[in-house]
PDB file of N, CA and C in Angstrom:
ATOM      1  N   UNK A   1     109.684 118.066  77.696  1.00  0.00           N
ATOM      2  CA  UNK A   1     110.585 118.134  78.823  1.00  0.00           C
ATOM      3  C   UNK A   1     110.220 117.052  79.828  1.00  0.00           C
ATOM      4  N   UNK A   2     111.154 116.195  80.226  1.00  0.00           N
ATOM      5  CA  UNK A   2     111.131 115.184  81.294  1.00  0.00           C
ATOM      6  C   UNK A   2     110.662 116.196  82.179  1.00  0.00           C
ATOM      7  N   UNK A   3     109.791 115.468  83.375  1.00  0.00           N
ATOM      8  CA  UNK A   3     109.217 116.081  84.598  1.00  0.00           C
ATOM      9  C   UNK A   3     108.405 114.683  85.421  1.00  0.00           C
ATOM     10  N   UNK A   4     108.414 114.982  86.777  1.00  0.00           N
ATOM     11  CA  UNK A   4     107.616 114.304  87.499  1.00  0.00           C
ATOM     12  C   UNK A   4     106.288 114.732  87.913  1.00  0.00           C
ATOM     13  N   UNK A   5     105.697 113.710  87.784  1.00  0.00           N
ATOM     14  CA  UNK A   5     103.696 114.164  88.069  1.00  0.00           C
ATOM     15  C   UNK A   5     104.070 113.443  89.886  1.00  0.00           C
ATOM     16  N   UNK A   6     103.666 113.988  90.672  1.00  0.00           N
ATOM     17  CA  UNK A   6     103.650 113.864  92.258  1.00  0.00           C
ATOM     18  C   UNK A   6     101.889 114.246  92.748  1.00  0.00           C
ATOM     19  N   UNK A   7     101.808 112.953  93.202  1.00  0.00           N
ATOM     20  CA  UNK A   7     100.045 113.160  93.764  1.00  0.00           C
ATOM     21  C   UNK A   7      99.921 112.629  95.267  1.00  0.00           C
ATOM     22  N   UNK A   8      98.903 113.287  95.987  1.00  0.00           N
ATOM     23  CA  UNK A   8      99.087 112.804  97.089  1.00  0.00           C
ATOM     24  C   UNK A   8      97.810 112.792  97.614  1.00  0.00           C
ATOM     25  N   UNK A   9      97.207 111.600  98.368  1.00  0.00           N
ATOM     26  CA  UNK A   9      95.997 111.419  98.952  1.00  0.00           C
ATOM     27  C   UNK A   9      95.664 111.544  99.970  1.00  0.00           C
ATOM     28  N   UNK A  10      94.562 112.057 100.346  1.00  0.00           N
ATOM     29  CA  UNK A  10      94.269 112.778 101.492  1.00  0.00           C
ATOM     30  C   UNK A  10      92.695 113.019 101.759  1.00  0.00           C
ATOM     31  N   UNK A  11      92.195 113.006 102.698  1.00  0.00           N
ATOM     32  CA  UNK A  11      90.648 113.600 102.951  1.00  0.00           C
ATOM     33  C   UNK A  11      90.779 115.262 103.391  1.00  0.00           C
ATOM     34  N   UNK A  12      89.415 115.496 102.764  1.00  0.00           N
ATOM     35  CA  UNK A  12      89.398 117.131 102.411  1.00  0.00           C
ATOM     36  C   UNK A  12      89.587 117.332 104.414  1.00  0.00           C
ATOM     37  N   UNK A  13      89.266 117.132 105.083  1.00  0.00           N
ATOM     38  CA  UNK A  13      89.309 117.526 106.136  1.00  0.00           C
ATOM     39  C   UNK A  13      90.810 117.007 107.247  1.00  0.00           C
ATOM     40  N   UNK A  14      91.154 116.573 106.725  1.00  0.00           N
ATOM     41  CA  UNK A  14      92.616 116.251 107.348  1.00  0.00           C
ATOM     42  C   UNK A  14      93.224 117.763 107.597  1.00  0.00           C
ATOM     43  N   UNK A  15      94.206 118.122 108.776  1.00  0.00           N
ATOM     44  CA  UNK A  15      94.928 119.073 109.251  1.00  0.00           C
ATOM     45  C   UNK A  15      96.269 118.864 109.541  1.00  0.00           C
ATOM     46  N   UNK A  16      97.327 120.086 109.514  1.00  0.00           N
ATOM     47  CA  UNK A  16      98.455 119.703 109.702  1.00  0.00           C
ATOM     48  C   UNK A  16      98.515 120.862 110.753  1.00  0.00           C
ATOM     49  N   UNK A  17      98.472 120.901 111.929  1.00  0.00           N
ATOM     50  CA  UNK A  17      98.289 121.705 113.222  1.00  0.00           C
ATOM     51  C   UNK A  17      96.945 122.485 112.981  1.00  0.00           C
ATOM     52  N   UNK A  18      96.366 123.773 112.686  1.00  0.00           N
ATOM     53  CA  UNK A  18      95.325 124.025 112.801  1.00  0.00           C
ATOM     54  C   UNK A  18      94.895 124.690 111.044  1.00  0.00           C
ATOM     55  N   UNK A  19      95.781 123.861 109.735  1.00  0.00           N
ATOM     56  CA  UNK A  19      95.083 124.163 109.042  1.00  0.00           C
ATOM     57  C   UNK A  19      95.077 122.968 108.038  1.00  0.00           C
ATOM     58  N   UNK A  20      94.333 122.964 107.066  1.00  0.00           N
ATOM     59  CA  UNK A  20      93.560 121.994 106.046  1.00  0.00           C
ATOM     60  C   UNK A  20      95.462 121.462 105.659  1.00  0.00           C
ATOM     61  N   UNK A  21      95.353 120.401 105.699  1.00  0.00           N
ATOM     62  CA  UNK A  21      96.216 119.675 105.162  1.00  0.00           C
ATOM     63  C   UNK A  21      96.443 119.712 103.320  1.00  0.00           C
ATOM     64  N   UNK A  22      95.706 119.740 102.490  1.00  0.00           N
ATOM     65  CA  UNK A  22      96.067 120.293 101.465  1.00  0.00           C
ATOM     66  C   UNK A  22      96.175 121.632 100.811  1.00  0.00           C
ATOM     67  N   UNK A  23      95.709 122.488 101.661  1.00  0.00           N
ATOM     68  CA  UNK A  23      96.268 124.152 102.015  1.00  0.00           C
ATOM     69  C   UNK A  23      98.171 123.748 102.397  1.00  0.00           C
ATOM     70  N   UNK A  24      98.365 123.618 103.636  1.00  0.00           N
ATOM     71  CA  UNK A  24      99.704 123.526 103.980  1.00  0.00           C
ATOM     72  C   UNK A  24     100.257 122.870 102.916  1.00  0.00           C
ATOM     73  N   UNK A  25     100.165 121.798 102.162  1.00  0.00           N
ATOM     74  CA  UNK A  25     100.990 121.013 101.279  1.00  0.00           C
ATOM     75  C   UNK A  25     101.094 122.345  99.760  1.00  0.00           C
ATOM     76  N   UNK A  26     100.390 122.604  99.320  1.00  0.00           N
ATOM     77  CA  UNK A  26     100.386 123.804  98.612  1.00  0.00           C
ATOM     78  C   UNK A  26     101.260 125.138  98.670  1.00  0.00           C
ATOM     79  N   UNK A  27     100.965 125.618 100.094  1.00  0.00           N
ATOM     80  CA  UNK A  27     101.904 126.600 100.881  1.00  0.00           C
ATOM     81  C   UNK A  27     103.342 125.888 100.909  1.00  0.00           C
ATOM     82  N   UNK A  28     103.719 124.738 101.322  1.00  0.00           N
ATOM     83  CA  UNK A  28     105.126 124.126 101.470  1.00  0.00           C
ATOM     84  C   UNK A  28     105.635 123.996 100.316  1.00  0.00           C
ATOM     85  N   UNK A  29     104.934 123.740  98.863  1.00  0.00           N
ATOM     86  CA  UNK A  29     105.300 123.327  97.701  1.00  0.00           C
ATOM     87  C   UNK A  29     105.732 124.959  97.057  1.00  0.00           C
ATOM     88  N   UNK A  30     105.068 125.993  97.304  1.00  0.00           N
ATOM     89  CA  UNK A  30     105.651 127.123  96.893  1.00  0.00           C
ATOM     90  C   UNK A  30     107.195 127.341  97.215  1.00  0.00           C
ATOM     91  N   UNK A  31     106.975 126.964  98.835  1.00  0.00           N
ATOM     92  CA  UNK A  31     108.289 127.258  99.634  1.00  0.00           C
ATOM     93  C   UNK A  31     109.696 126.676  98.484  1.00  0.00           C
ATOM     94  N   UNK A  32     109.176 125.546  98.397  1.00  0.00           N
ATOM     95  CA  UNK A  32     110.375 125.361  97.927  1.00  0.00           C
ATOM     96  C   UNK A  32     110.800 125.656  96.370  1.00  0.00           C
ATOM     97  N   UNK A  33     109.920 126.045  95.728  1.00  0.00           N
ATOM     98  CA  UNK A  33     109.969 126.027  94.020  1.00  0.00           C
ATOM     99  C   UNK A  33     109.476 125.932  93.353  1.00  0.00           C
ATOM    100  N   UNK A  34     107.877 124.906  93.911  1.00  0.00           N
ATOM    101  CA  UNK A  34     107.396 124.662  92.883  1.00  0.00           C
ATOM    102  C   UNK A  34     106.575 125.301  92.093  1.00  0.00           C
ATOM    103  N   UNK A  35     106.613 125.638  90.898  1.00  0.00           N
ATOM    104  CA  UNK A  35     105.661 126.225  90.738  1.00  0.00           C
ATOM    105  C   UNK A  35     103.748 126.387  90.390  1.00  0.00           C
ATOM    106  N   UNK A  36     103.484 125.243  91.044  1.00  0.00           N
ATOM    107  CA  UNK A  36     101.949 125.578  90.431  1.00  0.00           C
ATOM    108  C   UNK A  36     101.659 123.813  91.211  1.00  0.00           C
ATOM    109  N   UNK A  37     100.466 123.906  91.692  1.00  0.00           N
ATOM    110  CA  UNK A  37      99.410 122.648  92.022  1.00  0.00           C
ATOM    111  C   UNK A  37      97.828 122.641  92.434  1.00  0.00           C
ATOM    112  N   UNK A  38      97.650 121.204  92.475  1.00  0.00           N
ATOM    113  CA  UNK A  38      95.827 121.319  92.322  1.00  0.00           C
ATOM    114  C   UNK A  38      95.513 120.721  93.628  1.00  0.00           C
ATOM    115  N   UNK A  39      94.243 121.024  93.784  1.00  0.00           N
ATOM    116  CA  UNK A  39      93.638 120.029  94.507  1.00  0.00           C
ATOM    117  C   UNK A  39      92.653 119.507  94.149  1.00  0.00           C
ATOM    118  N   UNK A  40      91.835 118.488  93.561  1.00  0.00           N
ATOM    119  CA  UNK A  40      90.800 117.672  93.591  1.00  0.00           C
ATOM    120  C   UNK A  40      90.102 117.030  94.423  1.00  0.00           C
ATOM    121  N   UNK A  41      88.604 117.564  94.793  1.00  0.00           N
ATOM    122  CA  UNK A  41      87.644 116.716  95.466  1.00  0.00           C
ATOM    123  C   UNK A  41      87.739 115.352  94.714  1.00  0.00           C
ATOM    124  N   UNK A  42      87.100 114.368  95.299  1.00  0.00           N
ATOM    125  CA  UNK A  42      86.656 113.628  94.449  1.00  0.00           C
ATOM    126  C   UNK A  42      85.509 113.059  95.026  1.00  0.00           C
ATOM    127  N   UNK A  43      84.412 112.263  94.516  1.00  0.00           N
ATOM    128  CA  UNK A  43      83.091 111.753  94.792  1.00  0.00           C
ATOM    129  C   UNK A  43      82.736 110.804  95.347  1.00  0.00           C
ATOM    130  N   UNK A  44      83.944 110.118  95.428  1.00  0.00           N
ATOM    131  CA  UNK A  44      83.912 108.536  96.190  1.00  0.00           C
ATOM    132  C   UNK A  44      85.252 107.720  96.193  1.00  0.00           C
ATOM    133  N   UNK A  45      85.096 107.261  96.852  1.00  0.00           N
ATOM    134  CA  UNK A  45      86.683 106.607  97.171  1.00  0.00           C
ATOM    135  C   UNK A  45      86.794 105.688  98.379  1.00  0.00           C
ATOM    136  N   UNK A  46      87.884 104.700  98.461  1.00  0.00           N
ATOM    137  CA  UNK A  46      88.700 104.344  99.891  1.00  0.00           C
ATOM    138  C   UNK A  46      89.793 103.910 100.188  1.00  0.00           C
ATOM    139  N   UNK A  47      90.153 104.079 100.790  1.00  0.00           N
ATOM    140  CA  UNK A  47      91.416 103.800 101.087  1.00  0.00           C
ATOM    141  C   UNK A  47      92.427 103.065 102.031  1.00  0.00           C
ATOM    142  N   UNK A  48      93.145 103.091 102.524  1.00  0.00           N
ATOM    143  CA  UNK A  48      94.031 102.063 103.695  1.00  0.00           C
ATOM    144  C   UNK A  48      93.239 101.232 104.377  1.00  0.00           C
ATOM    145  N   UNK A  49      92.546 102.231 104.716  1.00  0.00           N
ATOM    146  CA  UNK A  49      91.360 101.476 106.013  1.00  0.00           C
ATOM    147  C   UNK A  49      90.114 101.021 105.743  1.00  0.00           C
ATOM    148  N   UNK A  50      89.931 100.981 104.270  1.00  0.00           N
ATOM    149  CA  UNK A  50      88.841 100.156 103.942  1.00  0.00           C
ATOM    150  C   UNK A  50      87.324 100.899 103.951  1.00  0.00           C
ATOM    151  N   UNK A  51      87.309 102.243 104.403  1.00  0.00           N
ATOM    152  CA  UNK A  51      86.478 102.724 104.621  1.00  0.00           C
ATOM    153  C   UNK A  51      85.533 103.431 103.425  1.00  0.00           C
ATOM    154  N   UNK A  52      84.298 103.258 102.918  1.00  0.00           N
ATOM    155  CA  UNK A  52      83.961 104.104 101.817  1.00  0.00           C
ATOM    156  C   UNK A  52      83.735 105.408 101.855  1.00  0.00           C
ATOM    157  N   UNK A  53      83.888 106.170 101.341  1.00  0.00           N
ATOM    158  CA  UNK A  53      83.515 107.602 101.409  1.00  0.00           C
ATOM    159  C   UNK A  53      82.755 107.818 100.551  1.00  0.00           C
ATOM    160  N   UNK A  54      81.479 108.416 100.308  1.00  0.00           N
ATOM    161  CA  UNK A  54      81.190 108.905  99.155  1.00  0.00           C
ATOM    162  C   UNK A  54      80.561 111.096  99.089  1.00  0.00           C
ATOM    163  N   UNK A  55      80.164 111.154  97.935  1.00  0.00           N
ATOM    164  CA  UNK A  55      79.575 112.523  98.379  1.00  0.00           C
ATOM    165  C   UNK A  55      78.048 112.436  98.285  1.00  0.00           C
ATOM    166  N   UNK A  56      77.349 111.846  99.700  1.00  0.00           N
ATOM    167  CA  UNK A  56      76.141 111.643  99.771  1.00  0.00           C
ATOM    168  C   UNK A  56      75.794 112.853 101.750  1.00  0.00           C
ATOM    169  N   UNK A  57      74.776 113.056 101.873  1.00  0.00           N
ATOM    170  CA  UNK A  57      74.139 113.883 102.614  1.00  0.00           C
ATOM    171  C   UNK A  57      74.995 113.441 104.302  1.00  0.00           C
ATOM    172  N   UNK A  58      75.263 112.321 104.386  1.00  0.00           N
ATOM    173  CA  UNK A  58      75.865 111.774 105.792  1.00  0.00           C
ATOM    174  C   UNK A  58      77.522 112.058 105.288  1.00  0.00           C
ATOM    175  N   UNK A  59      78.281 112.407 104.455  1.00  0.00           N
ATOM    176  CA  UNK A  59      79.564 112.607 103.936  1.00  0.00           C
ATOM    177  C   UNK A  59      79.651 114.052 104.327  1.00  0.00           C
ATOM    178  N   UNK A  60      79.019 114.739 104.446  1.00  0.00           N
ATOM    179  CA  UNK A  60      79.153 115.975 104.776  1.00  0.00           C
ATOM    180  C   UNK A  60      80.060 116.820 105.492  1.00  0.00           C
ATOM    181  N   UNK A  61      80.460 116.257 106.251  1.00  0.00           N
ATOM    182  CA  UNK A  61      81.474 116.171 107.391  1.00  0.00           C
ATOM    183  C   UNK A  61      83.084 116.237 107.002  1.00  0.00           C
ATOM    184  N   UNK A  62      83.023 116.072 105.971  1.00  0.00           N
ATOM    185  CA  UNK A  62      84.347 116.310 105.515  1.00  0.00           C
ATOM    186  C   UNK A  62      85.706 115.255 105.035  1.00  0.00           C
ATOM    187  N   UNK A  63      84.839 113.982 105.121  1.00  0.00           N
ATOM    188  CA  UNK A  63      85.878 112.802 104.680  1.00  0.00           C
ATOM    189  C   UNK A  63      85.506 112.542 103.436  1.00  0.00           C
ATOM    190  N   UNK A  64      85.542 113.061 102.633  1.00  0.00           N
ATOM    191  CA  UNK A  64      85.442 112.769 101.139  1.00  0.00           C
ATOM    192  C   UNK A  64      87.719 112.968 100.892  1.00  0.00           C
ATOM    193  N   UNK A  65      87.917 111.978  99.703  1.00  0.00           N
ATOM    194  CA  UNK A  65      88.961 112.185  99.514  1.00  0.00           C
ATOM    195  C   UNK A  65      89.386 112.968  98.588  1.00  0.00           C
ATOM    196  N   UNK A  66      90.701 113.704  98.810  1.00  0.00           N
ATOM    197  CA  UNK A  66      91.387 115.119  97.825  1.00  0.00           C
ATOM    198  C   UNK A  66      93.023 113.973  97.938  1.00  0.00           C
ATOM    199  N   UNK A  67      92.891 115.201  96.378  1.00  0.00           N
ATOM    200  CA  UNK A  67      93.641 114.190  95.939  1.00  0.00           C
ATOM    201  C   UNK A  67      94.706 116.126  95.650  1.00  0.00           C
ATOM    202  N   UNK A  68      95.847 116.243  96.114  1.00  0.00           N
ATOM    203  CA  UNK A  68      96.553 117.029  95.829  1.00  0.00           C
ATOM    204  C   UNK A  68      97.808 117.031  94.663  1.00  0.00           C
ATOM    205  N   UNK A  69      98.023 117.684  93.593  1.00  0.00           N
ATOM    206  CA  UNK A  69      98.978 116.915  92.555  1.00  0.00           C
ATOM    207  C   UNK A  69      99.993 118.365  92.016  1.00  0.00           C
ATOM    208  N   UNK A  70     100.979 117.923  91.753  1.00  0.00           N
ATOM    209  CA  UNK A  70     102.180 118.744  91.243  1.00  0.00           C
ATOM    210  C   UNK A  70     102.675 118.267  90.267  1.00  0.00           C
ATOM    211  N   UNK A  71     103.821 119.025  89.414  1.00  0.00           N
ATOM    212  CA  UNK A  71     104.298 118.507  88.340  1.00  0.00           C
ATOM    213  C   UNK A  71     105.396 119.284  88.738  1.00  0.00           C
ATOM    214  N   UNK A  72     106.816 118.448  88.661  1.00  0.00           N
ATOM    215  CA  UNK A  72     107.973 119.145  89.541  1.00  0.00           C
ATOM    216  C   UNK A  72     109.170 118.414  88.526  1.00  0.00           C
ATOM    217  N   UNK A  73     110.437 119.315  88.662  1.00  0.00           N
ATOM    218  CA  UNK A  73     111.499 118.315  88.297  1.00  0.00           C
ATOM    219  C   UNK A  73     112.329 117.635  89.415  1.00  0.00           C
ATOM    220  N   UNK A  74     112.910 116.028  89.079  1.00  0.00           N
ATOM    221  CA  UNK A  74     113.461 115.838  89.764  1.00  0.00           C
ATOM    222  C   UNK A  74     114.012 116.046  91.399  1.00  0.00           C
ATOM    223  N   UNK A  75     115.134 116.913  91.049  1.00  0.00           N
ATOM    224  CA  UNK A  75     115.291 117.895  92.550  1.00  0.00           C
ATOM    225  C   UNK A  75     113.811 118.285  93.011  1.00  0.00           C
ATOM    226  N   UNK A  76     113.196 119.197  92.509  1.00  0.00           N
ATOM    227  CA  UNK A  76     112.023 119.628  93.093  1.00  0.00           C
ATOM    228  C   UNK A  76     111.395 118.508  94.450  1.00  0.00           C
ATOM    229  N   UNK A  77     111.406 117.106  93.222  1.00  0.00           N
ATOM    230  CA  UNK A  77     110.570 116.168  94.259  1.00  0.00           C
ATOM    231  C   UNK A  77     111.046 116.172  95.424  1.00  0.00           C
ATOM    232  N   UNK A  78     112.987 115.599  94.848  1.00  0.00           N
ATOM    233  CA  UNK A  78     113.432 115.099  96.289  1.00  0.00           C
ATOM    234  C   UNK A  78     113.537 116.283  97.677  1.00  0.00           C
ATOM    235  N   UNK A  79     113.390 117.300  97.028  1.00  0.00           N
ATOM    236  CA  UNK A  79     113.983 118.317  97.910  1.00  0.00           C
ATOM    237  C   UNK A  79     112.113 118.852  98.364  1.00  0.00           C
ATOM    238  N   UNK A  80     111.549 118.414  98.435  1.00  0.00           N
ATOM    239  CA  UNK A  80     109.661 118.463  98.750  1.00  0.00           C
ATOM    240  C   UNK A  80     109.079 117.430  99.477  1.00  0.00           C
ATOM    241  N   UNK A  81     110.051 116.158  99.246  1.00  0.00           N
ATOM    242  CA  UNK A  81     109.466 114.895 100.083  1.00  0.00           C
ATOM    243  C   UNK A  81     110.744 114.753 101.545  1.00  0.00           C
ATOM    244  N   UNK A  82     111.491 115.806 100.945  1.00  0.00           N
ATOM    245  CA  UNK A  82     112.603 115.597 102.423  1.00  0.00           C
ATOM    246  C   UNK A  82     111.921 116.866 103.445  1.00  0.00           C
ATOM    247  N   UNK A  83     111.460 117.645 102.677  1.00  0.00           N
ATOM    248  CA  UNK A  83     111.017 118.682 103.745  1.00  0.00           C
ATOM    249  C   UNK A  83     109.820 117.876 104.423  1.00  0.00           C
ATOM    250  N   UNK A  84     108.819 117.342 103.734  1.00  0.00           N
ATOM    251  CA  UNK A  84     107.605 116.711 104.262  1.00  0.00           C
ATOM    252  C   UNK A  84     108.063 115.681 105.365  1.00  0.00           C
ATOM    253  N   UNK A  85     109.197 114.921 105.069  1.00  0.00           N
ATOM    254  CA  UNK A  85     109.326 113.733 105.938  1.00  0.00           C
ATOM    255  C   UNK A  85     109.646 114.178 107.001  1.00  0.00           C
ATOM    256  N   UNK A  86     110.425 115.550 107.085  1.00  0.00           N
ATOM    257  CA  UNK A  86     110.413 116.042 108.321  1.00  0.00           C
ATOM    258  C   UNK A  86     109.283 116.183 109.742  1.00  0.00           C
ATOM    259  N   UNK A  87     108.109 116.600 108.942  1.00  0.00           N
ATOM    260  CA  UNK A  87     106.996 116.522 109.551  1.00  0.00           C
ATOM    261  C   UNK A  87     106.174 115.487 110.016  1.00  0.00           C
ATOM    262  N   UNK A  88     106.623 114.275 109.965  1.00  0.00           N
ATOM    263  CA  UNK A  88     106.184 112.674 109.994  1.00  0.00           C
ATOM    264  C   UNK A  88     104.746 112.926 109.775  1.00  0.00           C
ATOM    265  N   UNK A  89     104.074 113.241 108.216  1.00  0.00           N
ATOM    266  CA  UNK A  89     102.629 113.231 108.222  1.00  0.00           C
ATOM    267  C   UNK A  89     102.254 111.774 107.960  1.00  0.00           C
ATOM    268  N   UNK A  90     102.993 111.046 107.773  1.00  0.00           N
ATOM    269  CA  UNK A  90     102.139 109.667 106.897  1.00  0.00           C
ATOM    270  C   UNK A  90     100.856 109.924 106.080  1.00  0.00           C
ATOM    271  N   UNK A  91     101.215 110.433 105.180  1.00  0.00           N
ATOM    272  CA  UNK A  91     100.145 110.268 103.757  1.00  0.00           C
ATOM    273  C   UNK A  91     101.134 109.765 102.437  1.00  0.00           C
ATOM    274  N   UNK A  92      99.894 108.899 101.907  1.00  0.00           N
ATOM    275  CA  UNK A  92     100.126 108.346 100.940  1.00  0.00           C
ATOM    276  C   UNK A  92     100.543 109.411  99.317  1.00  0.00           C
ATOM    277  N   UNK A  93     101.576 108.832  98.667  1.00  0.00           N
ATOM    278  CA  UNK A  93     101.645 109.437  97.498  1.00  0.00           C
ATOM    279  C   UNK A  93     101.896 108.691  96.169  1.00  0.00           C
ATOM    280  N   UNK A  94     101.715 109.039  95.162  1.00  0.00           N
ATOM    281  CA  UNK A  94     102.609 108.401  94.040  1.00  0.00           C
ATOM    282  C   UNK A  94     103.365 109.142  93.401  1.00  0.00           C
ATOM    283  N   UNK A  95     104.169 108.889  92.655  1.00  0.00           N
ATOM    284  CA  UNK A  95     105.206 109.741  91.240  1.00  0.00           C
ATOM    285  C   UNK A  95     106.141 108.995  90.508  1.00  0.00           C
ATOM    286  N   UNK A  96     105.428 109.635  88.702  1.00  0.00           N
ATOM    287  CA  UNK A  96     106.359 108.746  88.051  1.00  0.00           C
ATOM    288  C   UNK A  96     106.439 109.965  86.792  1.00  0.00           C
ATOM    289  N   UNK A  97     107.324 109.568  85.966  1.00  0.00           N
ATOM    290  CA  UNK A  97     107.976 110.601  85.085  1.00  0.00           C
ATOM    291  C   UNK A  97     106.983 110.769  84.013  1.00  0.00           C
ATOM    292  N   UNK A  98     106.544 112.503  83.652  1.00  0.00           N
ATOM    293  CA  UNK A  98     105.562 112.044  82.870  1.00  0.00           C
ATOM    294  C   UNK A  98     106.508 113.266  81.161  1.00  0.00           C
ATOM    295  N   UNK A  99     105.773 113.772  80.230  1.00  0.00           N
ATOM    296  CA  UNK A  99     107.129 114.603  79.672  1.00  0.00           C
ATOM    297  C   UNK A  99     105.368 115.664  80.019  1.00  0.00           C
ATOM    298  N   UNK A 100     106.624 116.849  80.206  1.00  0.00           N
ATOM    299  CA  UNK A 100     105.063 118.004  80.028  1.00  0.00           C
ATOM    300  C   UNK A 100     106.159 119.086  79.619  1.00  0.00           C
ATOM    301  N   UNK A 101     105.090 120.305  79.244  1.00  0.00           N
ATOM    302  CA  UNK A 101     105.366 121.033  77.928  1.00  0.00           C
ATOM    303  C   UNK A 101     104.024 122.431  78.014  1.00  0.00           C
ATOM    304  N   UNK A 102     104.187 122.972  76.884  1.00  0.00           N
ATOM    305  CA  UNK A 102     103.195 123.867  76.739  1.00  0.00           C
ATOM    306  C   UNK A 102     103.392 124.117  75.507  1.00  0.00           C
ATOM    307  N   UNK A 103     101.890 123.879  74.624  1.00  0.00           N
ATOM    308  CA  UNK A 103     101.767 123.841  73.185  1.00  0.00           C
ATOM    309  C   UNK A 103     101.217 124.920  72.985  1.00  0.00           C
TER     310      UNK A 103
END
């Protein structure tokens, strides 16, 4: 089955009023349909601003990057990135068509 893979980058400590920014993106993605997503720490990374992150003893603090991901159809996306744009978060995303299934 055609489907879109939708990922979105983010540091674990980012907020969208007073809660974790990839909590709310999760909660919003139900709202509308989707059914099911992840979140991933990851160990090192950087991004826009050039900055390194890694998961070492001074990282602690909460800027390590998460990487949040869905697998949606079509509509799903558009009707998930129009609700988001509402909210002017500026975070980065990607999505491209991947086929998924269950064997």
């Amino acid at each position: 089955m055609q489907s879109i893979y939708l990922k979105f980058y983010l540091t674990e400590k980012q907020k969208h009023g007073n809660q974790l920014l990839y909590e709310w993106l999760l909660e919003q993605a139900k709202r509308v349909g989707i059914s099911g997503g992840t979140v991933f720490r990851s160990i090192a990374g950087f991004g826009r601003h050039g900055s390194l992150h890694s998961e070492t003893f001074i990282e602690l603090g909460g800027e390590l990057p998460v990487q949040v991901e869905f697998i949606l159809e079509q509509r799903q996306l558009e009707e998930f990135i129009a609700t988001l744009g509402a909210y002017k978060l500026n975070i980065r995303y990607v999505s491209y068509p991947v086929t998924a299934g269950v064997a």
